[in-house]
PDB file of N, CA and C in Angstrom:
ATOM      1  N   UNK A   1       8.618 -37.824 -19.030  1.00  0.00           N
ATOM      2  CA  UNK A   1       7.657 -37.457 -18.012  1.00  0.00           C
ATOM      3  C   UNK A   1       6.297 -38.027 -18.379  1.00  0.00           C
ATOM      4  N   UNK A   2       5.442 -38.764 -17.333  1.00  0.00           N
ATOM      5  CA  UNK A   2       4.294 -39.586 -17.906  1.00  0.00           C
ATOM      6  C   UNK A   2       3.354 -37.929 -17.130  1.00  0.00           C
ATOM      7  N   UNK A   3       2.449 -37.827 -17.912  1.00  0.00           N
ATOM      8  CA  UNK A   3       1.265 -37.187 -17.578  1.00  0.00           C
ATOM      9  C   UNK A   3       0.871 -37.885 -15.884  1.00  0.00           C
ATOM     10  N   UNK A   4       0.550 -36.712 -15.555  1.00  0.00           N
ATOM     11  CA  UNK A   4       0.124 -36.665 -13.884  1.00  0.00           C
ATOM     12  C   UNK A   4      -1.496 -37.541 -14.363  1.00  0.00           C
ATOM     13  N   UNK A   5      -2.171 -38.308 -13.239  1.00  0.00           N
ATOM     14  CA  UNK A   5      -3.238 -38.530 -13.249  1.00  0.00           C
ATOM     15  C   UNK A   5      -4.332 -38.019 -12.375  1.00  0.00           C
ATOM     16  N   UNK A   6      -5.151 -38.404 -12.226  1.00  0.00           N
ATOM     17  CA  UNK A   6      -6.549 -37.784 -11.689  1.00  0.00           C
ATOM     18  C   UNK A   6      -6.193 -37.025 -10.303  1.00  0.00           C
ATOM     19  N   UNK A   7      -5.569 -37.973  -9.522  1.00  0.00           N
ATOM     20  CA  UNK A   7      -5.040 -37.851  -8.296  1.00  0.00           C
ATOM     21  C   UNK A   7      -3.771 -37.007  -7.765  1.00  0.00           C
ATOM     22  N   UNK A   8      -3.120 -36.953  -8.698  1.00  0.00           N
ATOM     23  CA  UNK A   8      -1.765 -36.122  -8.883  1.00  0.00           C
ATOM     24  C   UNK A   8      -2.122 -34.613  -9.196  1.00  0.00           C
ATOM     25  N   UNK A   9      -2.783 -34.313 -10.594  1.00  0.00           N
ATOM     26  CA  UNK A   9      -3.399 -33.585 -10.380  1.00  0.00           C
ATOM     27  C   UNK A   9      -4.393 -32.374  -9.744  1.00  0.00           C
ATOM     28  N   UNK A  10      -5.084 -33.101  -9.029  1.00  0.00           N
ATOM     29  CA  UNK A  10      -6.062 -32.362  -7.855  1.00  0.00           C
ATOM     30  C   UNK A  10      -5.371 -31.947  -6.658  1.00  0.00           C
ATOM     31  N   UNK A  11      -4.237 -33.298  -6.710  1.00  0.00           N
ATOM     32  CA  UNK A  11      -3.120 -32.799  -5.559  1.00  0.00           C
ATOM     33  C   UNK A  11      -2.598 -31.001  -5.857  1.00  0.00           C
ATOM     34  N   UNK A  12      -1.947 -31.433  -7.319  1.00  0.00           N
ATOM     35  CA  UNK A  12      -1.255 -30.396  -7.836  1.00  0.00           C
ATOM     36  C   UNK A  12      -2.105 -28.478  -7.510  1.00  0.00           C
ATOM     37  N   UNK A  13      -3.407 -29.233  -8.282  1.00  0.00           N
ATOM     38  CA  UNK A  13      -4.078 -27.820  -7.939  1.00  0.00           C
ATOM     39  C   UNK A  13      -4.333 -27.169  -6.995  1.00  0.00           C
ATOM     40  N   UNK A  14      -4.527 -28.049  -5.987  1.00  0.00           N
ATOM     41  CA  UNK A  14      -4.588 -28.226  -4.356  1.00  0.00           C
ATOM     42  C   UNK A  14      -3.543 -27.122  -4.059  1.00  0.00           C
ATOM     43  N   UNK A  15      -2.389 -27.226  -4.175  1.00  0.00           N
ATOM     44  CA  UNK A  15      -1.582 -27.334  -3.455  1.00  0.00           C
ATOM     45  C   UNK A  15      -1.358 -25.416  -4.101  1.00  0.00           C
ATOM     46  N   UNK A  16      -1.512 -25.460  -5.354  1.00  0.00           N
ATOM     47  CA  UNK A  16      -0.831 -24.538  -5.895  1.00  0.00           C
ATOM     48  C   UNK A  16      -2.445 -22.849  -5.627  1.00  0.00           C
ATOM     49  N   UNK A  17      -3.549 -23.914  -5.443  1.00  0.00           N
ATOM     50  CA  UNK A  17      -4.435 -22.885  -4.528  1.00  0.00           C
ATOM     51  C   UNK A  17      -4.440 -22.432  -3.620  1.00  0.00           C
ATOM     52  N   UNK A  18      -3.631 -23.220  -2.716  1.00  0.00           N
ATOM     53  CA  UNK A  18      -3.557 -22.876  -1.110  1.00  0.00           C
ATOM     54  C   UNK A  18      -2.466 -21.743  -0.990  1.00  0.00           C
ATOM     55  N   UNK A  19      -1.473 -21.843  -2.145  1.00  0.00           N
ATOM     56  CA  UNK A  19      -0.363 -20.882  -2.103  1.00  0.00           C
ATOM     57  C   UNK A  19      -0.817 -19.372  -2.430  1.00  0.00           C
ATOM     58  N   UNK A  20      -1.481 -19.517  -3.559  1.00  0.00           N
ATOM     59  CA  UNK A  20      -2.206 -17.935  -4.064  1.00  0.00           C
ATOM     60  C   UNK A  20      -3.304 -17.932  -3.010  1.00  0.00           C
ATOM     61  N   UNK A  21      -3.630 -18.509  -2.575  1.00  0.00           N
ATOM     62  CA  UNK A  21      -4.259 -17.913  -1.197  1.00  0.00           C
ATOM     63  C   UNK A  21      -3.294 -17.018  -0.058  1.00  0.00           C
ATOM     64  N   UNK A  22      -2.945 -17.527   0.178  1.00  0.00           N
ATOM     65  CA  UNK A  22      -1.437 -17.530   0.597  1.00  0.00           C
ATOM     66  C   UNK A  22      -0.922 -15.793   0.468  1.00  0.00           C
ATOM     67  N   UNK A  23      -0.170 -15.696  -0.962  1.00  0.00           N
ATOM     68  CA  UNK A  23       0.141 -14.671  -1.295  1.00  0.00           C
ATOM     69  C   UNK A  23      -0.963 -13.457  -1.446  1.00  0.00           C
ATOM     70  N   UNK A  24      -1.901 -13.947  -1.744  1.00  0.00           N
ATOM     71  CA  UNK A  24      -2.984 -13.088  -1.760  1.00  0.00           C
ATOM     72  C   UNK A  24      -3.457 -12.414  -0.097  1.00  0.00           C
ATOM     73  N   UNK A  25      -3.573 -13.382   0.434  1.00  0.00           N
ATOM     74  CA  UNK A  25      -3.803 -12.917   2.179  1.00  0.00           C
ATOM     75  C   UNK A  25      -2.658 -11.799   2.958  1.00  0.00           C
ATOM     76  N   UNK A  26      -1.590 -12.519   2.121  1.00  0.00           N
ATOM     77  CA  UNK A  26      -0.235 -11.327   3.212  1.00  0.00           C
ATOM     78  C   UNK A  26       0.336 -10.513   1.933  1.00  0.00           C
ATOM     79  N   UNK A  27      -0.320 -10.366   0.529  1.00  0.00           N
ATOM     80  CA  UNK A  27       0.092  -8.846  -0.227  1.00  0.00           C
ATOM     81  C   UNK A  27       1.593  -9.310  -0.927  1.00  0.00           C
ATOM     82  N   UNK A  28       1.168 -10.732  -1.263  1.00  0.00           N
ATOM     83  CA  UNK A  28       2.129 -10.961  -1.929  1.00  0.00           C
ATOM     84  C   UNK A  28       3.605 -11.338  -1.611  1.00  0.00           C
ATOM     85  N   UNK A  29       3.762 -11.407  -0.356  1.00  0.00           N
ATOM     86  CA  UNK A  29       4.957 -11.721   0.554  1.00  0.00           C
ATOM     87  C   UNK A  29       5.222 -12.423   0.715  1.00  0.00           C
ATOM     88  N   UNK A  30       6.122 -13.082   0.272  1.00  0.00           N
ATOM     89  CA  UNK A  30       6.035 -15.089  -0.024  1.00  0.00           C
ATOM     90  C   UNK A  30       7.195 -15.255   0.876  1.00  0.00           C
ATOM     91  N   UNK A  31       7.779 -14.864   2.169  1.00  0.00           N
ATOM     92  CA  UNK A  31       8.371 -15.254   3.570  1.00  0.00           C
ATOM     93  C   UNK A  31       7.012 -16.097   4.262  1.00  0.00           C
ATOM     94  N   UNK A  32       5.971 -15.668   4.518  1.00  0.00           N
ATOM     95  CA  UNK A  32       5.178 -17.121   5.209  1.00  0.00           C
ATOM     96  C   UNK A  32       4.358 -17.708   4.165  1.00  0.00           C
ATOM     97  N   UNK A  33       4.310 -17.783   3.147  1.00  0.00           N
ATOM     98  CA  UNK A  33       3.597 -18.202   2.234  1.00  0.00           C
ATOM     99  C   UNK A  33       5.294 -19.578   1.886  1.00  0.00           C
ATOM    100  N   UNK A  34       6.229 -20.351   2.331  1.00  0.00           N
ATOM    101  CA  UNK A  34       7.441 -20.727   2.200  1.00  0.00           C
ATOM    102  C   UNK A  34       7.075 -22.012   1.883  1.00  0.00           C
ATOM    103  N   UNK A  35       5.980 -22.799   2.799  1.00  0.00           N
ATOM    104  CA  UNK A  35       5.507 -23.902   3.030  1.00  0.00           C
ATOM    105  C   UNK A  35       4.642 -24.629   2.106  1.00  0.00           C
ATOM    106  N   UNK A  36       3.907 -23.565   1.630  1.00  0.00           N
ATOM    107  CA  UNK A  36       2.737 -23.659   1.195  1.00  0.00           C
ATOM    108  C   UNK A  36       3.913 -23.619  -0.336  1.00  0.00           C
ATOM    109  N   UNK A  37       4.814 -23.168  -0.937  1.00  0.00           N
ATOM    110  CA  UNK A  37       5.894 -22.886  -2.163  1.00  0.00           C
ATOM    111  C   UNK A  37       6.075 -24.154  -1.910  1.00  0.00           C
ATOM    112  N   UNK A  38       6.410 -24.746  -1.046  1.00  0.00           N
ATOM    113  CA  UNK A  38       7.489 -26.467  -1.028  1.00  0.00           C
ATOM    114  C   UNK A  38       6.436 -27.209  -1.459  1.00  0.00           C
ATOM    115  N   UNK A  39       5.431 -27.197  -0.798  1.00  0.00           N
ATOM    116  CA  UNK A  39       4.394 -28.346  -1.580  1.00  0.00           C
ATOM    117  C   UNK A  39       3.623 -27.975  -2.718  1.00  0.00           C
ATOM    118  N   UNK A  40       3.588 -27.080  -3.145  1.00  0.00           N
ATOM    119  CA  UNK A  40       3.293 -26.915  -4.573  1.00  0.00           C
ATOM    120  C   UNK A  40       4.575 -27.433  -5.614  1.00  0.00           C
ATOM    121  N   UNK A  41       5.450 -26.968  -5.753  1.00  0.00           N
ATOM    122  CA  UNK A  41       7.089 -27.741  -6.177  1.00  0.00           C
ATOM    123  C   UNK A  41       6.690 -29.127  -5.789  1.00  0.00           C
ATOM    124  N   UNK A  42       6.690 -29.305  -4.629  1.00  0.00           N
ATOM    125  CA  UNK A  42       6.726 -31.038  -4.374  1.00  0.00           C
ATOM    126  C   UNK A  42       5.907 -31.673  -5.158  1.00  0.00           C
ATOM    127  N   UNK A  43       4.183 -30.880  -5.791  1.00  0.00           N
ATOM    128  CA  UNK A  43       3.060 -32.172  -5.960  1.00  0.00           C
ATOM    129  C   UNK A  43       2.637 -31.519  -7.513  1.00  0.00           C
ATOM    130  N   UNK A  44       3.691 -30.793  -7.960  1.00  0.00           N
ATOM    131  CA  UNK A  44       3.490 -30.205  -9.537  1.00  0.00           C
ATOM    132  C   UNK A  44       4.258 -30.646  -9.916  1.00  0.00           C
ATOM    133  N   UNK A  45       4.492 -31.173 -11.485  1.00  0.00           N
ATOM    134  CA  UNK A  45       5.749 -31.308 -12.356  1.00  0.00           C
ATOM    135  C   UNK A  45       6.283 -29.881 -12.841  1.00  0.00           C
ATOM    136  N   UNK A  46       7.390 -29.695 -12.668  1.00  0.00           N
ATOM    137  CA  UNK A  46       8.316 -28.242 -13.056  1.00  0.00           C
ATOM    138  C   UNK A  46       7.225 -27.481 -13.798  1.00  0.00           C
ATOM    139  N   UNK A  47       7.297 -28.319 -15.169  1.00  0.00           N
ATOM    140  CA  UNK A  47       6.911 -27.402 -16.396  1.00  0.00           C
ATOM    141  C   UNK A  47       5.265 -26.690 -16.061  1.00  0.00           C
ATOM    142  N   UNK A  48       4.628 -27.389 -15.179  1.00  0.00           N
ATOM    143  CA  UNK A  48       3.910 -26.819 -14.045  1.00  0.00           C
ATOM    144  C   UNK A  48       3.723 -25.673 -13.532  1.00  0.00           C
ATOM    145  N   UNK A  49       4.796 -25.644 -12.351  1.00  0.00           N
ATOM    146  CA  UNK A  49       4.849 -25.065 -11.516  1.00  0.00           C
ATOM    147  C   UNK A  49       5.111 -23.256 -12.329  1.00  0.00           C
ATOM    148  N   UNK A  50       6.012 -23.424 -13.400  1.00  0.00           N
ATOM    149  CA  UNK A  50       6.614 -22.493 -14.279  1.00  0.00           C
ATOM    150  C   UNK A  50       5.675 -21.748 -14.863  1.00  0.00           C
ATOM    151  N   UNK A  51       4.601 -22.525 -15.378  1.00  0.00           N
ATOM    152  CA  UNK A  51       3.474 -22.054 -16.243  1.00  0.00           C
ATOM    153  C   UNK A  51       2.480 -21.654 -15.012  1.00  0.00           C
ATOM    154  N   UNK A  52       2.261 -22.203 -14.119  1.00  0.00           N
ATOM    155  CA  UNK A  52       1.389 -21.375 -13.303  1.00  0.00           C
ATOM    156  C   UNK A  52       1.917 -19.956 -12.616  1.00  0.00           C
ATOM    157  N   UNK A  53       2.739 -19.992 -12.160  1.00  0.00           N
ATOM    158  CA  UNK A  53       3.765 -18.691 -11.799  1.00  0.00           C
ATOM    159  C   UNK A  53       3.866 -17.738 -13.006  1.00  0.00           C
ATOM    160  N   UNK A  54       3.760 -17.901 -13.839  1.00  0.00           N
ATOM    161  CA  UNK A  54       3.335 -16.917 -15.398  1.00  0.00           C
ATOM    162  C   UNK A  54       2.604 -16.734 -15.387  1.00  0.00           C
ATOM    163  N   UNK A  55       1.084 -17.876 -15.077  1.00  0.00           N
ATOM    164  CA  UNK A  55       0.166 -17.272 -14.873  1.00  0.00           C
ATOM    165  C   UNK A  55      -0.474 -16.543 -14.031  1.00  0.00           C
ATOM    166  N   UNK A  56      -0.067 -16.303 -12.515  1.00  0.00           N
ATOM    167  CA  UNK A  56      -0.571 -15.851 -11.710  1.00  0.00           C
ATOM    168  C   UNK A  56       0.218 -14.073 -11.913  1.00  0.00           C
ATOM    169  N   UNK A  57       1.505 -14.221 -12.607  1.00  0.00           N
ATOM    170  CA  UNK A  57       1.623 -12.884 -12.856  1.00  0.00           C
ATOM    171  C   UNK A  57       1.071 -12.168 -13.843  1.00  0.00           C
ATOM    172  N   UNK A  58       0.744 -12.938 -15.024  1.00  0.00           N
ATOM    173  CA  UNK A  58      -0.123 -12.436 -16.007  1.00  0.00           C
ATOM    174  C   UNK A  58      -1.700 -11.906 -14.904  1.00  0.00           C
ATOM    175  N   UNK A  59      -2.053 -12.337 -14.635  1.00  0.00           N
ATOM    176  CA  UNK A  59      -3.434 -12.069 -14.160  1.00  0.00           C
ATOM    177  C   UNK A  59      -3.763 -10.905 -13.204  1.00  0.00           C
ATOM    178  N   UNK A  60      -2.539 -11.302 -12.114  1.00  0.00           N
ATOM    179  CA  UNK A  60      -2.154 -10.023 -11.269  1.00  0.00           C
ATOM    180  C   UNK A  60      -1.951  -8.789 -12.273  1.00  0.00           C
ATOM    181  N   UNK A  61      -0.759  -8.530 -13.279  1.00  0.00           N
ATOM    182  CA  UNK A  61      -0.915  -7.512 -14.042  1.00  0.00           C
ATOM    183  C   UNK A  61      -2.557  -7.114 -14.685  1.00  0.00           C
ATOM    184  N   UNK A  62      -3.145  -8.266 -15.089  1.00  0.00           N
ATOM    185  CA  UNK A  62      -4.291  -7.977 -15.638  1.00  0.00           C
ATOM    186  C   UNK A  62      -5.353  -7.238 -15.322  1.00  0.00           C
ATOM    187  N   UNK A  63      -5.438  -7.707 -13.634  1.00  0.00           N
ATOM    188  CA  UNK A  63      -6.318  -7.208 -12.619  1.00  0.00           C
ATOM    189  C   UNK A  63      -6.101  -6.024 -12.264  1.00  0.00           C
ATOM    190  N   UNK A  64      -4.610  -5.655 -12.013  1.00  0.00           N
ATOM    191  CA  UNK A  64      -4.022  -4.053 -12.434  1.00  0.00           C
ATOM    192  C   UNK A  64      -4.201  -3.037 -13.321  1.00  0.00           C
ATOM    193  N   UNK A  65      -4.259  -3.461 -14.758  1.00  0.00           N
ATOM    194  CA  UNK A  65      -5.097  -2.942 -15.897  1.00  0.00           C
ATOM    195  C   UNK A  65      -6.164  -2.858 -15.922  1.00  0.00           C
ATOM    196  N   UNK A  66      -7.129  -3.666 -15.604  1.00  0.00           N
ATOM    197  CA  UNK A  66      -8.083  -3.303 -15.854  1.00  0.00           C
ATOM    198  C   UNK A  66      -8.889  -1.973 -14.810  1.00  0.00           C
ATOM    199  N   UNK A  67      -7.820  -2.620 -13.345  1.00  0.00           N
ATOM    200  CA  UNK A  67      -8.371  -1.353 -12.245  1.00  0.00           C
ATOM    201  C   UNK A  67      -7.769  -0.503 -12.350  1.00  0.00           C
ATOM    202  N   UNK A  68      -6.882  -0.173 -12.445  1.00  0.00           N
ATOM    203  CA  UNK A  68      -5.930   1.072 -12.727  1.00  0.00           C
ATOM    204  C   UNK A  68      -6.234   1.866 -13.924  1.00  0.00           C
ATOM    205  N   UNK A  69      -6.399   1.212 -15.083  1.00  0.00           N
ATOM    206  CA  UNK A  69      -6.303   1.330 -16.697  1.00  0.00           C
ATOM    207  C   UNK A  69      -4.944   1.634 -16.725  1.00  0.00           C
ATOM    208  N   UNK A  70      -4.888   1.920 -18.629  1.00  0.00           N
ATOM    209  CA  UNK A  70      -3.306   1.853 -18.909  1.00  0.00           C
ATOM    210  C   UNK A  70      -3.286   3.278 -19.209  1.00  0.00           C
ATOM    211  N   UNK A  71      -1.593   3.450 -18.847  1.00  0.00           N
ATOM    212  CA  UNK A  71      -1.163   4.825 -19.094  1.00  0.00           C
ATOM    213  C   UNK A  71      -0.008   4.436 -19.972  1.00  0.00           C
ATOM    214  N   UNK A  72       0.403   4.670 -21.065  1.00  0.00           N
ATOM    215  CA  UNK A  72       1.373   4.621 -21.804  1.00  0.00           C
ATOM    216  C   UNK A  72       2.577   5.071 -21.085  1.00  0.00           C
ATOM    217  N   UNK A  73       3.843   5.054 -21.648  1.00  0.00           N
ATOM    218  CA  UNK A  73       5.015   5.552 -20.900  1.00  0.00           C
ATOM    219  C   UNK A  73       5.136   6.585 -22.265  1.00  0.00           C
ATOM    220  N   UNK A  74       6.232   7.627 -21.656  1.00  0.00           N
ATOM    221  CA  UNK A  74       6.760   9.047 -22.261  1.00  0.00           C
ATOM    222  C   UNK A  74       7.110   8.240 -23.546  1.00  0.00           C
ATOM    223  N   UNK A  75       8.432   7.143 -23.491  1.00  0.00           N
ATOM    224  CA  UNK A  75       8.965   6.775 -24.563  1.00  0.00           C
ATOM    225  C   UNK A  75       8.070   6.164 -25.540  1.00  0.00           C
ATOM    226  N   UNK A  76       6.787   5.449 -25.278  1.00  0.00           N
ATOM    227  CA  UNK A  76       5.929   4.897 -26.340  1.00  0.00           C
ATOM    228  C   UNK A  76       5.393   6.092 -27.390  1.00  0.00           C
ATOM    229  N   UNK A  77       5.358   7.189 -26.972  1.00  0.00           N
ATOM    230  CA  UNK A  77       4.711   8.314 -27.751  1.00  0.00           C
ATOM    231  C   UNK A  77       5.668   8.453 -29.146  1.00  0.00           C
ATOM    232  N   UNK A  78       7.094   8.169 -28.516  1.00  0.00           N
ATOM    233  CA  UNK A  78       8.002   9.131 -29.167  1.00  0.00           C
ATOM    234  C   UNK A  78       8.765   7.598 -30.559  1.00  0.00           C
ATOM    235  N   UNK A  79       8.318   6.916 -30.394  1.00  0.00           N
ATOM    236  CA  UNK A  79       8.651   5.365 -31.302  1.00  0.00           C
ATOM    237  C   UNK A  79       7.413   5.614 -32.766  1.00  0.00           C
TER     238      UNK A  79
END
C-alpha cells in the first residue's frame, strides 16, 4: 500500500466528515447516513477507515464520561 497523498487524503477526510456529520444529525442511525459510509470506504484505505471508526467510538464514549461521569459496575467493587 503506497501512502495516500495530499489529494487522497483531504478526499479521505472529506468524506469521513461528512459521515459523522451524518450520524451525528440523525442520533447515530447509519440507515441514511448509507451514502455518505460508501464514500468514505471508497476514498479511505481500510486500515483507515478501521482506525477512524475506533475513533469516533472512543470519543463518543468519552463525551459520555465526561457528561454523564463514571459509575462503576456492582462487580468492579467486589474484584
Amino acid at each position: 500500500m503506497t501512502a495516500p497523498n495530499s489529494d487522497e487524503r483531504r478526499a479521505c477526510w472529506g468524506a469521513r466528515d461528512e459521515l459523522w456529520k451524518c450520524l451525528d444529525d440523525n442520533q447515530d442511525n447509519a440507515a441514511p447516513c448509507e451514502k455518505f459510509r460508501k464514500g468514505f470506504e471508497a476514498n479511505c484505505p481500510a486500515q483507515w477507515v478501521k482506525y477512524f471508526v475506533k475513533r469516533r467510538d472512543f470519543l463518543k464514549y468519552k463525551e459520555k464520561i465526561q457528561s454523564e461521569g463514571f459509575e462503576p459496575s456492582d462487580q468492579s467493587s467486589k474484584l
